[in-house]
N, C-alpha and C. Protein backbone atom coordinates (compact mmCIF):
# COMPACT_ATOMS: atom_id res chain seq x y z
N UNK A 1 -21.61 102.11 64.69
CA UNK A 1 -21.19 101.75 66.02
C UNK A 1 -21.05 100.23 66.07
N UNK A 2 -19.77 99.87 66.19
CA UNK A 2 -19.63 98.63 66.57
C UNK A 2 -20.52 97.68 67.93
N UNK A 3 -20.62 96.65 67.97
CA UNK A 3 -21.06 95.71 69.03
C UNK A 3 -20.37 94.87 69.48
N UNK A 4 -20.12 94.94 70.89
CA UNK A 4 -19.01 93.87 71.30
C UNK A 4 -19.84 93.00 72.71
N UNK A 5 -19.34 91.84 72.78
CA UNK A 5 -20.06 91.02 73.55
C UNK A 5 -19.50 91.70 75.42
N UNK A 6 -19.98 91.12 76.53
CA UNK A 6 -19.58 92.03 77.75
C UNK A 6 -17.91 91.29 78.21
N UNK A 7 -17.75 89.79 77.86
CA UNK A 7 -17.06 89.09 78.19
C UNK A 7 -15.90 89.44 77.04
N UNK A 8 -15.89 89.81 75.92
CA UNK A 8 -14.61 90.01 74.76
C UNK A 8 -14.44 91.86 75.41
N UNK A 9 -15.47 92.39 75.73
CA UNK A 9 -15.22 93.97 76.47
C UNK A 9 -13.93 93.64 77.69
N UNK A 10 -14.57 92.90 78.17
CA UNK A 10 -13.76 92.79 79.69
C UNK A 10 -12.34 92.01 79.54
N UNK A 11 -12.34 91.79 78.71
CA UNK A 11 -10.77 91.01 78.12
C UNK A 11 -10.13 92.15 77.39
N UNK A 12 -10.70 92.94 76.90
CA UNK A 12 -10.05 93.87 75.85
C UNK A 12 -10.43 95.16 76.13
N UNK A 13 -10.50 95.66 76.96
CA UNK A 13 -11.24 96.94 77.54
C UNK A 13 -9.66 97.81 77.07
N UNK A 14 -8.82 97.79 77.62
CA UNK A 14 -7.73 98.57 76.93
C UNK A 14 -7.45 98.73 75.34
N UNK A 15 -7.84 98.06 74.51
CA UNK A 15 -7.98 98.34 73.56
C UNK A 15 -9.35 99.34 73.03
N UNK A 16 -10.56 98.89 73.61
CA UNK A 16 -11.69 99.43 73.39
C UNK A 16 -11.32 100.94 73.64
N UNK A 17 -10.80 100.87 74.75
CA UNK A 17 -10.58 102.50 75.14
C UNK A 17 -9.82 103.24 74.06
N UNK A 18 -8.61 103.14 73.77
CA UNK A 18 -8.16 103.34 72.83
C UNK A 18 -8.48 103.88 71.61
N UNK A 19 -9.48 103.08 71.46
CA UNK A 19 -10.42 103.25 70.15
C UNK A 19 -11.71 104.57 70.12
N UNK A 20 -11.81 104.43 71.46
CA UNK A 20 -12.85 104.79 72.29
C UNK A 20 -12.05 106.49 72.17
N UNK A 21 -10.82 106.40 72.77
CA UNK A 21 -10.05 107.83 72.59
C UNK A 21 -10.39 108.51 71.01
N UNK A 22 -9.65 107.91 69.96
CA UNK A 22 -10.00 108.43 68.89
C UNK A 22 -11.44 108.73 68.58
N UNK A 23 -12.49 108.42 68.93
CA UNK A 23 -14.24 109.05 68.83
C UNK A 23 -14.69 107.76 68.44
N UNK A 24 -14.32 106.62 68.52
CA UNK A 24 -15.41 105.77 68.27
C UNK A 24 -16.63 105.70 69.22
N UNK A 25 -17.80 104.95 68.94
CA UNK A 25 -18.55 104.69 69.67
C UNK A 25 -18.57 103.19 70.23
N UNK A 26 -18.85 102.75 71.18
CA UNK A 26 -19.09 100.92 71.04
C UNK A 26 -19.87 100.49 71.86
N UNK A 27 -21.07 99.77 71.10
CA UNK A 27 -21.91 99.28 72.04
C UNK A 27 -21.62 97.89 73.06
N UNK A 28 -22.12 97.84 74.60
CA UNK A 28 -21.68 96.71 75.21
C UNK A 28 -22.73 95.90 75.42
N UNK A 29 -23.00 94.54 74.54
CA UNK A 29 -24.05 93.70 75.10
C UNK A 29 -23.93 92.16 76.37
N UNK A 30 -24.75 92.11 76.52
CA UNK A 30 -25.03 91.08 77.59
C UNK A 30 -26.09 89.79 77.27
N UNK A 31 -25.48 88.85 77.06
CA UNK A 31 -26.57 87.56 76.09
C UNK A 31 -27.35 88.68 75.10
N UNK A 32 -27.06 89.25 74.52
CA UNK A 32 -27.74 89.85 72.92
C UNK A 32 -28.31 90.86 73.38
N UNK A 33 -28.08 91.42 74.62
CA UNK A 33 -28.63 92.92 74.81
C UNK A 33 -27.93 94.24 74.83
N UNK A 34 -28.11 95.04 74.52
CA UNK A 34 -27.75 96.48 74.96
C UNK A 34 -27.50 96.48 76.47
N UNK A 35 -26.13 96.72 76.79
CA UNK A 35 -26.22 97.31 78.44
C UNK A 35 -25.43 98.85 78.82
N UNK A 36 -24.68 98.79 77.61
CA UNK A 36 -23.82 100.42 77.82
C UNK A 36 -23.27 100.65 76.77
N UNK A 37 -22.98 101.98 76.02
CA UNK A 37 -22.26 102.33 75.08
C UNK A 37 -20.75 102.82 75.67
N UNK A 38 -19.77 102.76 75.03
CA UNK A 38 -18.66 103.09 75.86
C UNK A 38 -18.19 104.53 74.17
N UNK A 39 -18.42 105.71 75.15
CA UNK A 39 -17.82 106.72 73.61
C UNK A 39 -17.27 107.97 74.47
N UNK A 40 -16.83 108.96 73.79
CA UNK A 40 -15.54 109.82 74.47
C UNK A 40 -16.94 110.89 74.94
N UNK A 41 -16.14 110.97 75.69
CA UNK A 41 -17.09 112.24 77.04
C UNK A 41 -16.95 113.18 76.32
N UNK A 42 -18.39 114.01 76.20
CA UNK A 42 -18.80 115.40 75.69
C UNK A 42 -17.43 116.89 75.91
N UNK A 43 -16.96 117.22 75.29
CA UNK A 43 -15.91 118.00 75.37
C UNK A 43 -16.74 119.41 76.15
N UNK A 44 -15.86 119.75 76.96
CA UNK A 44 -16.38 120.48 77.69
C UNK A 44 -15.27 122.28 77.69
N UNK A 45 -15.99 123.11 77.74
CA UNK A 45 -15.35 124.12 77.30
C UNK A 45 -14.15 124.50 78.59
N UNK A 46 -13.09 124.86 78.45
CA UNK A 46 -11.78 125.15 79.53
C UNK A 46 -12.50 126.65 79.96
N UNK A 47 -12.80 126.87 81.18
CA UNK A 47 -12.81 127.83 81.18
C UNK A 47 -11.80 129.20 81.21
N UNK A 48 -12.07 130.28 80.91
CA UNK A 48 -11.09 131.05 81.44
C UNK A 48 -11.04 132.09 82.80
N UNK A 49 -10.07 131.89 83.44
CA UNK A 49 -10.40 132.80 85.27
C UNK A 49 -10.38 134.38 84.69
N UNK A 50 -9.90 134.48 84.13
CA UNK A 50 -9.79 136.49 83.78
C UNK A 50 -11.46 136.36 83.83
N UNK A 51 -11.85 135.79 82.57
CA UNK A 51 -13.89 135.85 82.34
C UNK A 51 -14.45 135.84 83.56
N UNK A 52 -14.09 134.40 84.38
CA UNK A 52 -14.90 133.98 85.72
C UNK A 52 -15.06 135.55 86.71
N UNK A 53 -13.98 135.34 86.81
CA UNK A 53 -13.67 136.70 87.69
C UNK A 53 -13.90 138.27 86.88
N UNK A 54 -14.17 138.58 86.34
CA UNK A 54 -14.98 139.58 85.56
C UNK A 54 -16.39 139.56 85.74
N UNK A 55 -16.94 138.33 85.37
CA UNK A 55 -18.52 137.97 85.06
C UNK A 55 -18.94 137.83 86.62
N UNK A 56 -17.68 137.70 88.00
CA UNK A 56 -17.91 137.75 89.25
C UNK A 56 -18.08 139.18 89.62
N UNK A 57 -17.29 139.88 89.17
CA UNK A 57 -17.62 141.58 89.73
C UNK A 57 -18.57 141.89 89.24
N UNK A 58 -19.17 141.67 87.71
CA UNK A 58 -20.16 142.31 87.17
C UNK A 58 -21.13 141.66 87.86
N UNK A 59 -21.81 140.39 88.46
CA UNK A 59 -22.58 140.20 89.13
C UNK A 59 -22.92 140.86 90.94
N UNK A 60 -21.53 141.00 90.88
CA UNK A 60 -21.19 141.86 92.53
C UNK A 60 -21.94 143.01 92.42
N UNK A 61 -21.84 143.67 91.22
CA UNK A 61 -22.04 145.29 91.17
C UNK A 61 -23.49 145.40 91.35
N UNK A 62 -24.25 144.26 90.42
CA UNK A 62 -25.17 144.57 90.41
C UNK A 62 -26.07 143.77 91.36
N UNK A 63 -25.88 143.08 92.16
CA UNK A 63 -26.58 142.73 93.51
C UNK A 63 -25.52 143.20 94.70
N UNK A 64 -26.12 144.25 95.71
CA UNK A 64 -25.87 144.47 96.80
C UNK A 64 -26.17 143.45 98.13
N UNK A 65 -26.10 143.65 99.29
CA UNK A 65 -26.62 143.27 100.38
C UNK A 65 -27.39 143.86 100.81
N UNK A 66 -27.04 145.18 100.42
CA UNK A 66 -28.27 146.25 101.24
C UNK A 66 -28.48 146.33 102.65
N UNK A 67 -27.00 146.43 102.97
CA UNK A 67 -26.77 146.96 104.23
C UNK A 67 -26.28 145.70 105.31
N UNK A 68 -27.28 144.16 105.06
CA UNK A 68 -26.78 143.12 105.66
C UNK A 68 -25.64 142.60 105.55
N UNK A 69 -24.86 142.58 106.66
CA UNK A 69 -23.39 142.23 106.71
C UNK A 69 -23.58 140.62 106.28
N UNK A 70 -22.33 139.87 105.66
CA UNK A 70 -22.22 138.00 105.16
C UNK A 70 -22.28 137.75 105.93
N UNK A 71 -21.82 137.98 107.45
CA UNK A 71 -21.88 137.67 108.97
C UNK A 71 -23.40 137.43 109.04
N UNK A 72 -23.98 138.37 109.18
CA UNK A 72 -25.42 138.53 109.85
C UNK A 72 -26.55 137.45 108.60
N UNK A 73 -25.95 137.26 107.22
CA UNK A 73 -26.51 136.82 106.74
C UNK A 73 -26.10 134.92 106.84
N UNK A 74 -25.24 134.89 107.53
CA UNK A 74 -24.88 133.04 107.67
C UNK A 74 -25.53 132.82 108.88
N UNK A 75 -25.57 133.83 109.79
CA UNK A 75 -25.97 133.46 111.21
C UNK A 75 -27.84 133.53 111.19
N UNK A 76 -28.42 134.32 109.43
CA UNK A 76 -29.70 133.90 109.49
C UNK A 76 -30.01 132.63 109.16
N UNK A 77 -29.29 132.01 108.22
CA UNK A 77 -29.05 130.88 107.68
C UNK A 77 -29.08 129.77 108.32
N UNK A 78 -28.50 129.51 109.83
CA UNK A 78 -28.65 128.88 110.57
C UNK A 78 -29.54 128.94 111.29
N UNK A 79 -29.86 129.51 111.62
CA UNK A 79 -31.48 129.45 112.18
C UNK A 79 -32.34 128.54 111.80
């Protein structure tokens, strides 16, 4: 992991990023300290709606209301 000073960051931040895109890591210091690493955000899985909405009925099925209407149950809610 590279080290870059906060003042050569802030002049060159478009490049950092850049770099930053391809998976680098880069640390940002401040008079010789650590203040932030700048590296690509944790990839996060896409979900898919067919699943969502599947894994939504199968949870439907198996919790009822048991008779309490969503009505009667928002208006306990407020209370």
């Amino acid at each position: 992991m590279q080290t870059i000073g906060a003042y050569e960051a802030k002049t060159s931040l478009s490049k950092l990023l850049e770099r930053v895109n391809k998976g680098e890591k880069i640390s940002i210091t401040k008079h010789g300290v650590a203040v932030a690493i700048l590296q690509p955000p944790a990839t996060a899985k896409k979900s898919n709606p067919g699943q969502a909405i599947a894994a939504l009925r199968i949870f439907r099925d198996k919790h009822s209301l048991k008779g309490i209407s969503l009505r009667e149950m928002i208006e306990e809610g407020r209370r």
